[in-house]
N, C-alpha and C. Protein backbone atom coordinates (compact mmCIF):
# COMPACT_ATOMS: atom_id res chain seq x y z
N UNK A 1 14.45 -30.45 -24.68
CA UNK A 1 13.83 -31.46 -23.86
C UNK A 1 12.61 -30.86 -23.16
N UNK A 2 11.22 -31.44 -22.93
CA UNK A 2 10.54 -30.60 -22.73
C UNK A 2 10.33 -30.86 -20.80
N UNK A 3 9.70 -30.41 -20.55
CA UNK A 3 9.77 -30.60 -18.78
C UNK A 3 8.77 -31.23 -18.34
N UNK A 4 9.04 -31.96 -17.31
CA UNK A 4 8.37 -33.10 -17.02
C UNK A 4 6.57 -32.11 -16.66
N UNK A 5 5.79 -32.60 -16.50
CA UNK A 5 4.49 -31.88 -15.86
C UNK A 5 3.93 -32.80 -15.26
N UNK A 6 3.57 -32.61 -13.53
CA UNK A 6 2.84 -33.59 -12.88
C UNK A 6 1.88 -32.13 -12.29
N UNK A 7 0.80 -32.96 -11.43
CA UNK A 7 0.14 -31.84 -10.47
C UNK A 7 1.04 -31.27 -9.73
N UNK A 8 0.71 -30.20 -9.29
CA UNK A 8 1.66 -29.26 -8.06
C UNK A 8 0.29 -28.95 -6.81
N UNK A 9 0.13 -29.85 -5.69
CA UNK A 9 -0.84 -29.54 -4.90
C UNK A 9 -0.31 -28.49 -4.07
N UNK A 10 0.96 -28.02 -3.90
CA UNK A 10 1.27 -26.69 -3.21
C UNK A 10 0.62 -25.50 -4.08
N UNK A 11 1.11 -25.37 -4.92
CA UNK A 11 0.17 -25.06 -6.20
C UNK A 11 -1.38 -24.74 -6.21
N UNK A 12 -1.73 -25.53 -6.26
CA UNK A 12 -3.48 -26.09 -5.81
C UNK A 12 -4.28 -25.13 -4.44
N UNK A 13 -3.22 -25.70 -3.34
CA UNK A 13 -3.38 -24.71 -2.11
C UNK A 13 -3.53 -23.68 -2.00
N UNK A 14 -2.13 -23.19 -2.57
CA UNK A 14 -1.91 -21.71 -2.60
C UNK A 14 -3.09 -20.92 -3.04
N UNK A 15 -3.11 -21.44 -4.79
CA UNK A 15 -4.26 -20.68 -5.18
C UNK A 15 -5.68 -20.42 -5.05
N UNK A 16 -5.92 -21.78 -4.12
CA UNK A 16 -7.40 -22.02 -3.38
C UNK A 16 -7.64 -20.58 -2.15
N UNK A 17 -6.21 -20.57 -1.06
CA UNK A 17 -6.12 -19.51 -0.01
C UNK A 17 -6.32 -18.96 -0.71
N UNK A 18 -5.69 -17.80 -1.78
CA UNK A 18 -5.79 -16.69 -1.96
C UNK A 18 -6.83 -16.50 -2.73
N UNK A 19 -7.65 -17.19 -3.41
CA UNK A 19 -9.11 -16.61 -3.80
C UNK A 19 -10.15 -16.69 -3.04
N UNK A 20 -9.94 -17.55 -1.81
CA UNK A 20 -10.43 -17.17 -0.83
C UNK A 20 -10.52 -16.26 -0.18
N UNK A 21 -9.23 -15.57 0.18
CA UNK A 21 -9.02 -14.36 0.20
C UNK A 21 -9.24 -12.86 -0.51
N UNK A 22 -9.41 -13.19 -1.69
CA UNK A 22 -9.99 -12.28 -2.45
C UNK A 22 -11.72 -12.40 -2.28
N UNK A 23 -12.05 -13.35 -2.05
CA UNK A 23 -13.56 -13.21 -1.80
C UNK A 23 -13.91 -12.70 -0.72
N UNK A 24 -12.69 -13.13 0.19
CA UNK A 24 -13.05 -11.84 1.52
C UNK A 24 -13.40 -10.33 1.06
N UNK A 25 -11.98 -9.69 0.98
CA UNK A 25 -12.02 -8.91 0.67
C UNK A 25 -13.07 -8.32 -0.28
N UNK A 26 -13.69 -8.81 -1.42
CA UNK A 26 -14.55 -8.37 -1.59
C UNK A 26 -16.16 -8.09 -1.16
N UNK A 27 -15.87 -8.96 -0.31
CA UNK A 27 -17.50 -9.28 0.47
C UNK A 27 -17.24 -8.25 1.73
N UNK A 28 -16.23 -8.08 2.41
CA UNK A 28 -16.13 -7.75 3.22
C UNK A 28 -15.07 -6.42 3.33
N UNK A 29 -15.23 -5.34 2.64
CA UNK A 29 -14.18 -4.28 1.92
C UNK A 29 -13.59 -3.37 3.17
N UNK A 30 -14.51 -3.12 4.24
CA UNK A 30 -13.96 -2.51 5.80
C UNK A 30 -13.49 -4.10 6.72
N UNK A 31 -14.05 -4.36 6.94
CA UNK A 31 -12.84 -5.85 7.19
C UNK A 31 -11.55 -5.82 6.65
N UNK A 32 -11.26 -5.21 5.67
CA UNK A 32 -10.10 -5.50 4.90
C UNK A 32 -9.25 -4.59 5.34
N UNK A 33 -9.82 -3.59 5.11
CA UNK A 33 -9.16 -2.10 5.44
C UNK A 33 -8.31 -1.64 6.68
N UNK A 34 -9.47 -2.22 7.61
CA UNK A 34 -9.02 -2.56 8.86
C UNK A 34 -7.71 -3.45 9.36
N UNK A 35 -7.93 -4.40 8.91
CA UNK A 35 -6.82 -5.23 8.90
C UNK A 35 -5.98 -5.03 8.54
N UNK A 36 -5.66 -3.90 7.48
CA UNK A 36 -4.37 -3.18 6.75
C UNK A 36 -3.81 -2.20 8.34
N UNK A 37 -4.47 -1.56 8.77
CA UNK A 37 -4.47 -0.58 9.20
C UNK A 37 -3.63 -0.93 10.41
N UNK A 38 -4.29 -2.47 11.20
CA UNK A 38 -3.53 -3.02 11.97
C UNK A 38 -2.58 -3.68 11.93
N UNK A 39 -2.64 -3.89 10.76
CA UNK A 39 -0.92 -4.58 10.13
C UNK A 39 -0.27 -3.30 10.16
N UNK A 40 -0.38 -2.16 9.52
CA UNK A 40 0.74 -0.49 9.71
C UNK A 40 0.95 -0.20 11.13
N UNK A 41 -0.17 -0.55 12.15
CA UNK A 41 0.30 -0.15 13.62
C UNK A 41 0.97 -1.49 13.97
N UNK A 42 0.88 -2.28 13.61
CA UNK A 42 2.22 -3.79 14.62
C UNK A 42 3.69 -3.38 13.33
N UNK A 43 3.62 -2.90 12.19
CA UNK A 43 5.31 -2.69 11.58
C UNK A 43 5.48 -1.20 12.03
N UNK A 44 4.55 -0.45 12.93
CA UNK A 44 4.80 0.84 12.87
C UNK A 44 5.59 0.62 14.39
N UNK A 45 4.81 -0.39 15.44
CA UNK A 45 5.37 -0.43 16.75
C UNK A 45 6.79 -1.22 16.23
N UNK A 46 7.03 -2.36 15.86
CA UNK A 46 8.00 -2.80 15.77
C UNK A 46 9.31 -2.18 15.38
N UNK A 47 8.87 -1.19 14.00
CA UNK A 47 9.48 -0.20 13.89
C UNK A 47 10.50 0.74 14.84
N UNK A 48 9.53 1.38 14.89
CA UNK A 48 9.50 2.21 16.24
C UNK A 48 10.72 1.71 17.19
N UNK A 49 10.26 0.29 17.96
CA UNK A 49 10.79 -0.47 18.66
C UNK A 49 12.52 -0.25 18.46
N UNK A 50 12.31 -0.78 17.46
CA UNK A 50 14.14 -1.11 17.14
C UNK A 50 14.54 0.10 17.00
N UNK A 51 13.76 1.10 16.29
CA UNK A 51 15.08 2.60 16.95
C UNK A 51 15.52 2.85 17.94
N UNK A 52 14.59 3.00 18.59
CA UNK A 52 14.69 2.79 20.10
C UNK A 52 15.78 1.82 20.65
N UNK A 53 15.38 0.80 20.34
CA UNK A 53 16.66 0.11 20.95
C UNK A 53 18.16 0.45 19.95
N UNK A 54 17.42 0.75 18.93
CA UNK A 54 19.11 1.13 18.56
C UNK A 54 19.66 2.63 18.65
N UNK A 55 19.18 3.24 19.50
CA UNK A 55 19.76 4.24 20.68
C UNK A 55 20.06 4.05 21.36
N UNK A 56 19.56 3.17 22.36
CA UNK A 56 20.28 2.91 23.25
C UNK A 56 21.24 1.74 23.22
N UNK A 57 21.42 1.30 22.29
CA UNK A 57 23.00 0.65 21.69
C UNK A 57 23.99 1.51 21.41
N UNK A 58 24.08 2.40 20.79
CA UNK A 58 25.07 3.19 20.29
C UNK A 58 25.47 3.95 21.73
N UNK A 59 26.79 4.20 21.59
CA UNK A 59 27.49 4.16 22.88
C UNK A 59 27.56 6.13 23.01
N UNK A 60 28.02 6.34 21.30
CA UNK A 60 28.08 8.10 21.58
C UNK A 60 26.74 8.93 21.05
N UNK A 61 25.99 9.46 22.29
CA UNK A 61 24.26 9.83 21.75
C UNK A 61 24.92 11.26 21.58
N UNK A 62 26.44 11.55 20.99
CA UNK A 62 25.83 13.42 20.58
C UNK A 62 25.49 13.31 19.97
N UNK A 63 25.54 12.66 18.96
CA UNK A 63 24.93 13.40 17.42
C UNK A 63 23.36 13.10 17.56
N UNK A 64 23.22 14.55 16.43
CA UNK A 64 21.70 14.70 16.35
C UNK A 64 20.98 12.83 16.06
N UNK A 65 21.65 12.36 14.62
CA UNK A 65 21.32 11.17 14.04
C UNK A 65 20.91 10.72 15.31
N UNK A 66 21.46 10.18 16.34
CA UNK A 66 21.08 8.77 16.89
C UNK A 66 19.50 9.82 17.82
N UNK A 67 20.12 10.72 18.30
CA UNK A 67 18.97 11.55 18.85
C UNK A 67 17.37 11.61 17.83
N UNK A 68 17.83 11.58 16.74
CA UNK A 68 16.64 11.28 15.85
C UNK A 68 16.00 10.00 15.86
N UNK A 69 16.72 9.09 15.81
CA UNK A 69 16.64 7.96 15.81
C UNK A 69 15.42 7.65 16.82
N UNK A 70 15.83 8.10 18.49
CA UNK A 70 15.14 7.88 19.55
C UNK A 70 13.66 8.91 19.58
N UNK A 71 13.47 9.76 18.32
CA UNK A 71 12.36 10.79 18.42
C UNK A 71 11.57 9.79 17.89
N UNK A 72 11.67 9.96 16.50
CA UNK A 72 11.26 8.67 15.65
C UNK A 72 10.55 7.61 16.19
N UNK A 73 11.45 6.48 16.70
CA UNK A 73 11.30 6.01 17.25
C UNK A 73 9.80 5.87 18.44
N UNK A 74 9.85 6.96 19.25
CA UNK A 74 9.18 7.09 20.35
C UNK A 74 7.51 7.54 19.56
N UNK A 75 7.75 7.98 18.50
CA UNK A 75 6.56 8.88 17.57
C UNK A 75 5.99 7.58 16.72
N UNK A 76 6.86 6.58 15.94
CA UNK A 76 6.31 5.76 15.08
C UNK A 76 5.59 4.38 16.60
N UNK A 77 6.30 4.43 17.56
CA UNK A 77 5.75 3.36 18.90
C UNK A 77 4.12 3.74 19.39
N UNK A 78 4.14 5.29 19.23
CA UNK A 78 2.55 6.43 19.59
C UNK A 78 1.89 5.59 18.67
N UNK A 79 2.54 5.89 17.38
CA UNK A 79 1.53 6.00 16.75
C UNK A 79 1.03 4.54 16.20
N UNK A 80 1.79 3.69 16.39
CA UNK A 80 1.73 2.18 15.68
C UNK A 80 0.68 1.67 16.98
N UNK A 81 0.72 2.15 18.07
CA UNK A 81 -0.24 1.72 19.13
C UNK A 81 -1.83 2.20 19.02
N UNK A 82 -1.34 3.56 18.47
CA UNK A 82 -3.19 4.35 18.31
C UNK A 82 -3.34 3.75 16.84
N UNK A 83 -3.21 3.06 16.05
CA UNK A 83 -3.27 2.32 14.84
C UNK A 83 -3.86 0.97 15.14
N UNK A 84 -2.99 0.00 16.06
CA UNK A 84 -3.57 -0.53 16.66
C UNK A 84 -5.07 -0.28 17.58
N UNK A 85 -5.25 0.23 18.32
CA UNK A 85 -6.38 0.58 19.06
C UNK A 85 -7.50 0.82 18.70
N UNK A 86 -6.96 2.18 17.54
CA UNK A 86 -7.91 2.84 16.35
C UNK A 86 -7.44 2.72 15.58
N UNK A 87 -7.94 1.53 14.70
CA UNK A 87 -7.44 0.99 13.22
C UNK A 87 -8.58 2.15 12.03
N UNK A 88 -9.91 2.63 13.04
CA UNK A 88 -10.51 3.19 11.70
C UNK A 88 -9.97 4.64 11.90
N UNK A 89 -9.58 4.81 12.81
CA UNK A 89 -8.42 6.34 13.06
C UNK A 89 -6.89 6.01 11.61
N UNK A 90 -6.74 5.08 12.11
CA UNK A 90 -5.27 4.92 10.59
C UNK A 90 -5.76 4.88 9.41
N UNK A 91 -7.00 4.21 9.19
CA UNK A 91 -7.79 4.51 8.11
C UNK A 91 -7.81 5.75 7.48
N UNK A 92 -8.83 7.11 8.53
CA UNK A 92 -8.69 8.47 7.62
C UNK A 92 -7.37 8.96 7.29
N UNK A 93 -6.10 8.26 8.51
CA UNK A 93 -4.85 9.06 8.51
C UNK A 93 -4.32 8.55 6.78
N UNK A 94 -4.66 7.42 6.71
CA UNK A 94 -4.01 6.83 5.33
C UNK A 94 -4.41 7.67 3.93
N UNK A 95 -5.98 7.76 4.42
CA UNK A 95 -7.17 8.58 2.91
C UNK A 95 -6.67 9.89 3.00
N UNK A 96 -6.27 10.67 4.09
CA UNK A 96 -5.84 11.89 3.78
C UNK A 96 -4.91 12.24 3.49
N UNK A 97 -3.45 11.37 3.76
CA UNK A 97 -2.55 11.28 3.60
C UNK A 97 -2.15 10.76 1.72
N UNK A 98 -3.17 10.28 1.14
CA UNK A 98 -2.96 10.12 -0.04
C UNK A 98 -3.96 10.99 -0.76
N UNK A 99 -4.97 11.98 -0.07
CA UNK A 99 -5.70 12.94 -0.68
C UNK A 99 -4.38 13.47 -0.89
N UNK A 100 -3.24 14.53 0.19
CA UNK A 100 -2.91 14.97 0.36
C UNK A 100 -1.53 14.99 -0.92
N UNK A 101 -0.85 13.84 -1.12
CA UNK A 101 -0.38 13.77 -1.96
C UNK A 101 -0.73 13.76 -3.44
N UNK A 102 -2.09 13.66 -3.56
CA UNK A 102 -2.14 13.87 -5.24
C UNK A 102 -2.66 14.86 -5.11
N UNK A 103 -3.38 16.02 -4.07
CA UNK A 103 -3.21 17.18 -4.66
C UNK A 103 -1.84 17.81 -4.51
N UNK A 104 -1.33 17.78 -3.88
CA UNK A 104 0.69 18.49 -3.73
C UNK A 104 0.81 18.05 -5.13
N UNK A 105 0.80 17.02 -5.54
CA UNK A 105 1.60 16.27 -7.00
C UNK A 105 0.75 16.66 -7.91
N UNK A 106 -0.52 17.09 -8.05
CA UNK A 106 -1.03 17.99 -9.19
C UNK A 106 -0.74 19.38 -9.34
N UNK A 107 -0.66 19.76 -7.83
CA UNK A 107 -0.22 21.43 -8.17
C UNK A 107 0.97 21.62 -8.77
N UNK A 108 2.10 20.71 -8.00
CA UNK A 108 3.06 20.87 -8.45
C UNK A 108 3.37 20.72 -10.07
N UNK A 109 2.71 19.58 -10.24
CA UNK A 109 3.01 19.15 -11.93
C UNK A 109 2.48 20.82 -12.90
N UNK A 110 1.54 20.95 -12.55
CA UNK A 110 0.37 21.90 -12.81
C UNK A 110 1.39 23.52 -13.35
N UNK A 111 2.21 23.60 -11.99
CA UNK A 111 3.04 24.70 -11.98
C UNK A 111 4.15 24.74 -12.86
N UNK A 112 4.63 22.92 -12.78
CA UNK A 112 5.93 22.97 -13.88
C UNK A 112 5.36 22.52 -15.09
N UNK A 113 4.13 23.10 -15.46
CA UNK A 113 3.43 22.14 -16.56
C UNK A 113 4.16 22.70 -17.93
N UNK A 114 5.14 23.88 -17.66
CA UNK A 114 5.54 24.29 -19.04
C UNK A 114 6.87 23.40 -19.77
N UNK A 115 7.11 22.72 -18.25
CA UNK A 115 8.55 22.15 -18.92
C UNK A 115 7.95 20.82 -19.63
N UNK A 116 6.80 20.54 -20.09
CA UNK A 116 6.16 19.60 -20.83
C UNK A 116 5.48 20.41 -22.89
N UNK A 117 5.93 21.30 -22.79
CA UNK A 117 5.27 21.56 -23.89
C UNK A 117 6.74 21.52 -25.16
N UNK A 118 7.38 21.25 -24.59
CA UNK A 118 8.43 20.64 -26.01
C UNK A 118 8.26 19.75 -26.35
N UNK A 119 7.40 18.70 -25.67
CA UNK A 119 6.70 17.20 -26.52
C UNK A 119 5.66 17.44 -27.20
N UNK A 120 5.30 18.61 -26.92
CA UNK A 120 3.78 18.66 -28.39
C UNK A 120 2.61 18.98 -27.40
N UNK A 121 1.83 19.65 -27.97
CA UNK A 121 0.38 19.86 -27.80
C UNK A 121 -0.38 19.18 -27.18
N UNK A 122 -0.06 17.92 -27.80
CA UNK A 122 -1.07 16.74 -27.66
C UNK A 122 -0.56 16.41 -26.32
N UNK A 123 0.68 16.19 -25.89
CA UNK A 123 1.33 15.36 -24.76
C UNK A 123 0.82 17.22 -23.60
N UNK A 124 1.19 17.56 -23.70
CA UNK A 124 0.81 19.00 -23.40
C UNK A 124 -0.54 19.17 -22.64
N UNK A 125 -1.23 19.24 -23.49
CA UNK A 125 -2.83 19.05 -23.21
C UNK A 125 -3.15 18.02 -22.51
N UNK A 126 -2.48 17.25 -22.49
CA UNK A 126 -3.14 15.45 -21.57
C UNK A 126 -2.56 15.55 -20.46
N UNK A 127 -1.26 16.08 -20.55
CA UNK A 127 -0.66 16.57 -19.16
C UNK A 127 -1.45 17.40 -18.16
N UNK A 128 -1.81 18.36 -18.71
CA UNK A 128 -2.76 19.52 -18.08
C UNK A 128 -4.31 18.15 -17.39
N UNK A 129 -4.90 18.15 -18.66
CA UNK A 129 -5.97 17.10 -18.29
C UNK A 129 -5.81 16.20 -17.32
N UNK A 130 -4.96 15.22 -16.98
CA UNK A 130 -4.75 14.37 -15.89
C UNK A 130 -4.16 14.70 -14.81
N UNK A 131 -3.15 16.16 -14.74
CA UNK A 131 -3.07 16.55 -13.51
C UNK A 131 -4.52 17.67 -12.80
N UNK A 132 -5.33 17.61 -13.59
CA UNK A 132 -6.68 18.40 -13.38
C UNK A 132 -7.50 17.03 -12.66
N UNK A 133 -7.52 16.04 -12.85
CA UNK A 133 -7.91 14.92 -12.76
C UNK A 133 -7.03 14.45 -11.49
N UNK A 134 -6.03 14.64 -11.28
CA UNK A 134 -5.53 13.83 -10.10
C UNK A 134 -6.18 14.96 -9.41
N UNK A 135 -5.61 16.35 -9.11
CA UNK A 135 -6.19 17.31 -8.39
C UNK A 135 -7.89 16.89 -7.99
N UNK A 136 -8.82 17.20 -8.76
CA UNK A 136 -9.99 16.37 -8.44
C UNK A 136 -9.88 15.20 -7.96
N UNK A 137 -9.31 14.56 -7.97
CA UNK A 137 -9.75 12.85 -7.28
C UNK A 137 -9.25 13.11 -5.62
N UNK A 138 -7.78 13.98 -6.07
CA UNK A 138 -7.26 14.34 -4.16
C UNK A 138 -8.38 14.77 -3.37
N UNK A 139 -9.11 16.23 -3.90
CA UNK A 139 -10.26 16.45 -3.46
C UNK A 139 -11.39 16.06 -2.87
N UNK A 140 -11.98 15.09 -3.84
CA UNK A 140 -12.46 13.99 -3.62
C UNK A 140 -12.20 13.03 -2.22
N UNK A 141 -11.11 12.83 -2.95
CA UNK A 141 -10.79 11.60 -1.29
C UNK A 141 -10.69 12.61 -0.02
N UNK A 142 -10.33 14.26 0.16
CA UNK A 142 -10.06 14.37 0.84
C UNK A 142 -11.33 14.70 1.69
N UNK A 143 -12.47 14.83 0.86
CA UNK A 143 -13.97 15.08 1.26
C UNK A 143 -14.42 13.91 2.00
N UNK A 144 -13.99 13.03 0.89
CA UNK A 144 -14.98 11.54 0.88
C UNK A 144 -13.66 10.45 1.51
N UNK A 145 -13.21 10.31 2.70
CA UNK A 145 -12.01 9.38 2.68
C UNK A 145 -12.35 7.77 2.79
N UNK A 146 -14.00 7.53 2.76
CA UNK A 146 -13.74 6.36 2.50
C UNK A 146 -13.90 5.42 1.51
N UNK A 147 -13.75 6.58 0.27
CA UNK A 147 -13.58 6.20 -0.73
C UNK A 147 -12.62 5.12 -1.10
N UNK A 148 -11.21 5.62 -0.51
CA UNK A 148 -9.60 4.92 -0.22
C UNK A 148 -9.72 3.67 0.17
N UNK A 149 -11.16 3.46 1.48
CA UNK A 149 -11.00 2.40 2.14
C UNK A 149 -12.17 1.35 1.53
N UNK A 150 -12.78 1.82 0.36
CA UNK A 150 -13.71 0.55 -0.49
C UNK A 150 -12.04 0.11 -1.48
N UNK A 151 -11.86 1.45 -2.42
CA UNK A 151 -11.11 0.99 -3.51
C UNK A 151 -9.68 -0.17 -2.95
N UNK A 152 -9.33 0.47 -1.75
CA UNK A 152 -7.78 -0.40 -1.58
C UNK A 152 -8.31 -1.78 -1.81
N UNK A 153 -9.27 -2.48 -0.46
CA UNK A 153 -9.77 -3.49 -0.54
C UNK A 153 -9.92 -4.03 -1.79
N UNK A 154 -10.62 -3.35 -2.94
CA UNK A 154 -10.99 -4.12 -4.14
C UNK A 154 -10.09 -4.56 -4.87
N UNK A 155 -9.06 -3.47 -4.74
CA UNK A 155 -7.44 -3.98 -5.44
C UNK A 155 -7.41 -5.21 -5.32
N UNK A 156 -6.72 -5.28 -3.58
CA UNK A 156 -6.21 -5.85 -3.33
C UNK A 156 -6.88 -7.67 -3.55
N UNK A 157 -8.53 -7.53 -3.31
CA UNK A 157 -9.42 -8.64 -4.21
C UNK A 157 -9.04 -9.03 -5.32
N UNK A 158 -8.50 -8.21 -5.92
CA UNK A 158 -8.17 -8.37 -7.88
C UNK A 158 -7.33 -8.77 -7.68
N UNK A 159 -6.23 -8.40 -6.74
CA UNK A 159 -4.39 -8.76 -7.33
C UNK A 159 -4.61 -10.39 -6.68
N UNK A 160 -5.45 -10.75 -5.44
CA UNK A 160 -5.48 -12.11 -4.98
C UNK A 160 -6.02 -12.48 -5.86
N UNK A 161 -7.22 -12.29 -6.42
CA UNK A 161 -7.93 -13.59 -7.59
C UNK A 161 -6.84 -14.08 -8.32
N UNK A 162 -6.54 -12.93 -9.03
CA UNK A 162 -5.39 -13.62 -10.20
C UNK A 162 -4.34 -14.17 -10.02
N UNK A 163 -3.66 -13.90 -9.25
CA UNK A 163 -2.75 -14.89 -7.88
C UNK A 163 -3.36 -16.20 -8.16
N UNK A 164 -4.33 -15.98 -7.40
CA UNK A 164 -4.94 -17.83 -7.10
C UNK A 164 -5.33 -18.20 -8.48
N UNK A 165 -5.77 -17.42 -9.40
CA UNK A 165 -6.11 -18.08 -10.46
C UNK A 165 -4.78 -18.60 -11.34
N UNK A 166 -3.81 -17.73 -11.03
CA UNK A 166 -3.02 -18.46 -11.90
C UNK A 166 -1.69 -19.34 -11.11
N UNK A 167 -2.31 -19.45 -9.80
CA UNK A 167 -1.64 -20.62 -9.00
C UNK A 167 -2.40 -21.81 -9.32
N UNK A 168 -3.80 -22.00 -9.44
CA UNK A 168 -4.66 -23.32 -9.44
C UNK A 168 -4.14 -23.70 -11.18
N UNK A 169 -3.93 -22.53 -12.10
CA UNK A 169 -3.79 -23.12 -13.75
C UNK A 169 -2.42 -23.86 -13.57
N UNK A 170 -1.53 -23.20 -12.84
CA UNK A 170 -0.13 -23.88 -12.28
C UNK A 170 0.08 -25.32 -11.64
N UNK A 171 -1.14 -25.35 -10.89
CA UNK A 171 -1.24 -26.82 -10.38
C UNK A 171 -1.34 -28.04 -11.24
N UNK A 172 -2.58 -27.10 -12.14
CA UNK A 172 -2.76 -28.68 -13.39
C UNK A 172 -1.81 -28.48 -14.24
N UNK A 173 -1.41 -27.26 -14.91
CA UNK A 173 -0.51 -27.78 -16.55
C UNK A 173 1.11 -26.93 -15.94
N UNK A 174 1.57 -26.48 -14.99
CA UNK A 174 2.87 -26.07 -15.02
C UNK A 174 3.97 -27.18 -14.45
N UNK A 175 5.16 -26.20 -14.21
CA UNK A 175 6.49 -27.16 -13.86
C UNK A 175 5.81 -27.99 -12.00
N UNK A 176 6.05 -29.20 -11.98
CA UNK A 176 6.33 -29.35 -10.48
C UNK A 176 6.76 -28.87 -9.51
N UNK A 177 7.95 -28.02 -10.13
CA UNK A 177 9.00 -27.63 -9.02
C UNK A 177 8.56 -25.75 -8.86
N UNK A 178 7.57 -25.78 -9.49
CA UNK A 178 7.13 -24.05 -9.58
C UNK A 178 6.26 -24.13 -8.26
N UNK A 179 5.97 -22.98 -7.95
CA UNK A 179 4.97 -22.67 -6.83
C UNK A 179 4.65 -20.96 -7.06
């Protein structure tokens, strides 16, 4: 039986916002960034928040755990506030923080690069090549960090277009009951 097809104007909506949204973001790529940054400091305070209070719920504070809990806590509240305040401060913390990880994750690969040569030469060699390549790009960002803060934005432009684009194709030819 085939399924009924009418317009879906939720549908329609949806995909109108979010390529709107993607045109932000692309027009506007530190606008964007920013706004990430202050979205990580309000889930970083909130965060934060509830450890906190869930220390001082728990009735027995020996253990280290709940004592962690309240460090945490007091450290992710710092810092979700200076995120807030200084959103282009969370910015470099973010670019270096992911320089930082693809060079750790190239050296490392780099070092265990032998436990890759029982797949062959070929897999071997490309291994070497792209962890030479992440290593450079860490570098990179860790020179250049606002590199992090054009590319996220643009993503995140791409993943909305196609969103909206294939919410508005949804409106005219999909199910009603889809969104």
């Amino acid at each position: 039986m085939a399924e009924k097809k009418s317009f879906n104007w939720i549908s329609l909506l949806v995909g109108i916002v979010l390529i709107v949204g993607s045109i932000f973001a692309f027009m506007n790529p530190v606008a964007t960034f920013l706004t990430l940054a202050i979205m990580l400091g309000i889930v970083a305070v909130v965060r934060g928040l509830m450890l906190i209070i869930a220390f001082f719920r728990v009735n027995d504070r020996t253990t280290v755990k709940v004592w962690f809990f309240l460090i945490v806590g007091i450290l992710l509240t710092i810092l979700g506030v200076i995120f807030l305040f200084r959103p282009a401060f969370a910015a470099v913390v973010f670019a270096i923080m992911v320089a930082v990880w693809f060079i750790v994750d190239a050296i490392n690969n780099l070092i265990n690069i032998d436990r890759i040569k029982p797949a062959g030469k070929g897999i071997y060699f490309l291994s070497i090549v792209l962890n030479l390549l992440l290593l450079v790009g860490g570098i990179i960002i860790a020179l250049h960090p606002w590199i992090v803060g054009i590319s996220i934005p643009i993503i995140i432009g791409m993943a909305l277009m196609a969103s909206g684009i294939q919410h508005l194709v949804m409106a005219f030819f999909g199910p009603r009951d889809l969104v």
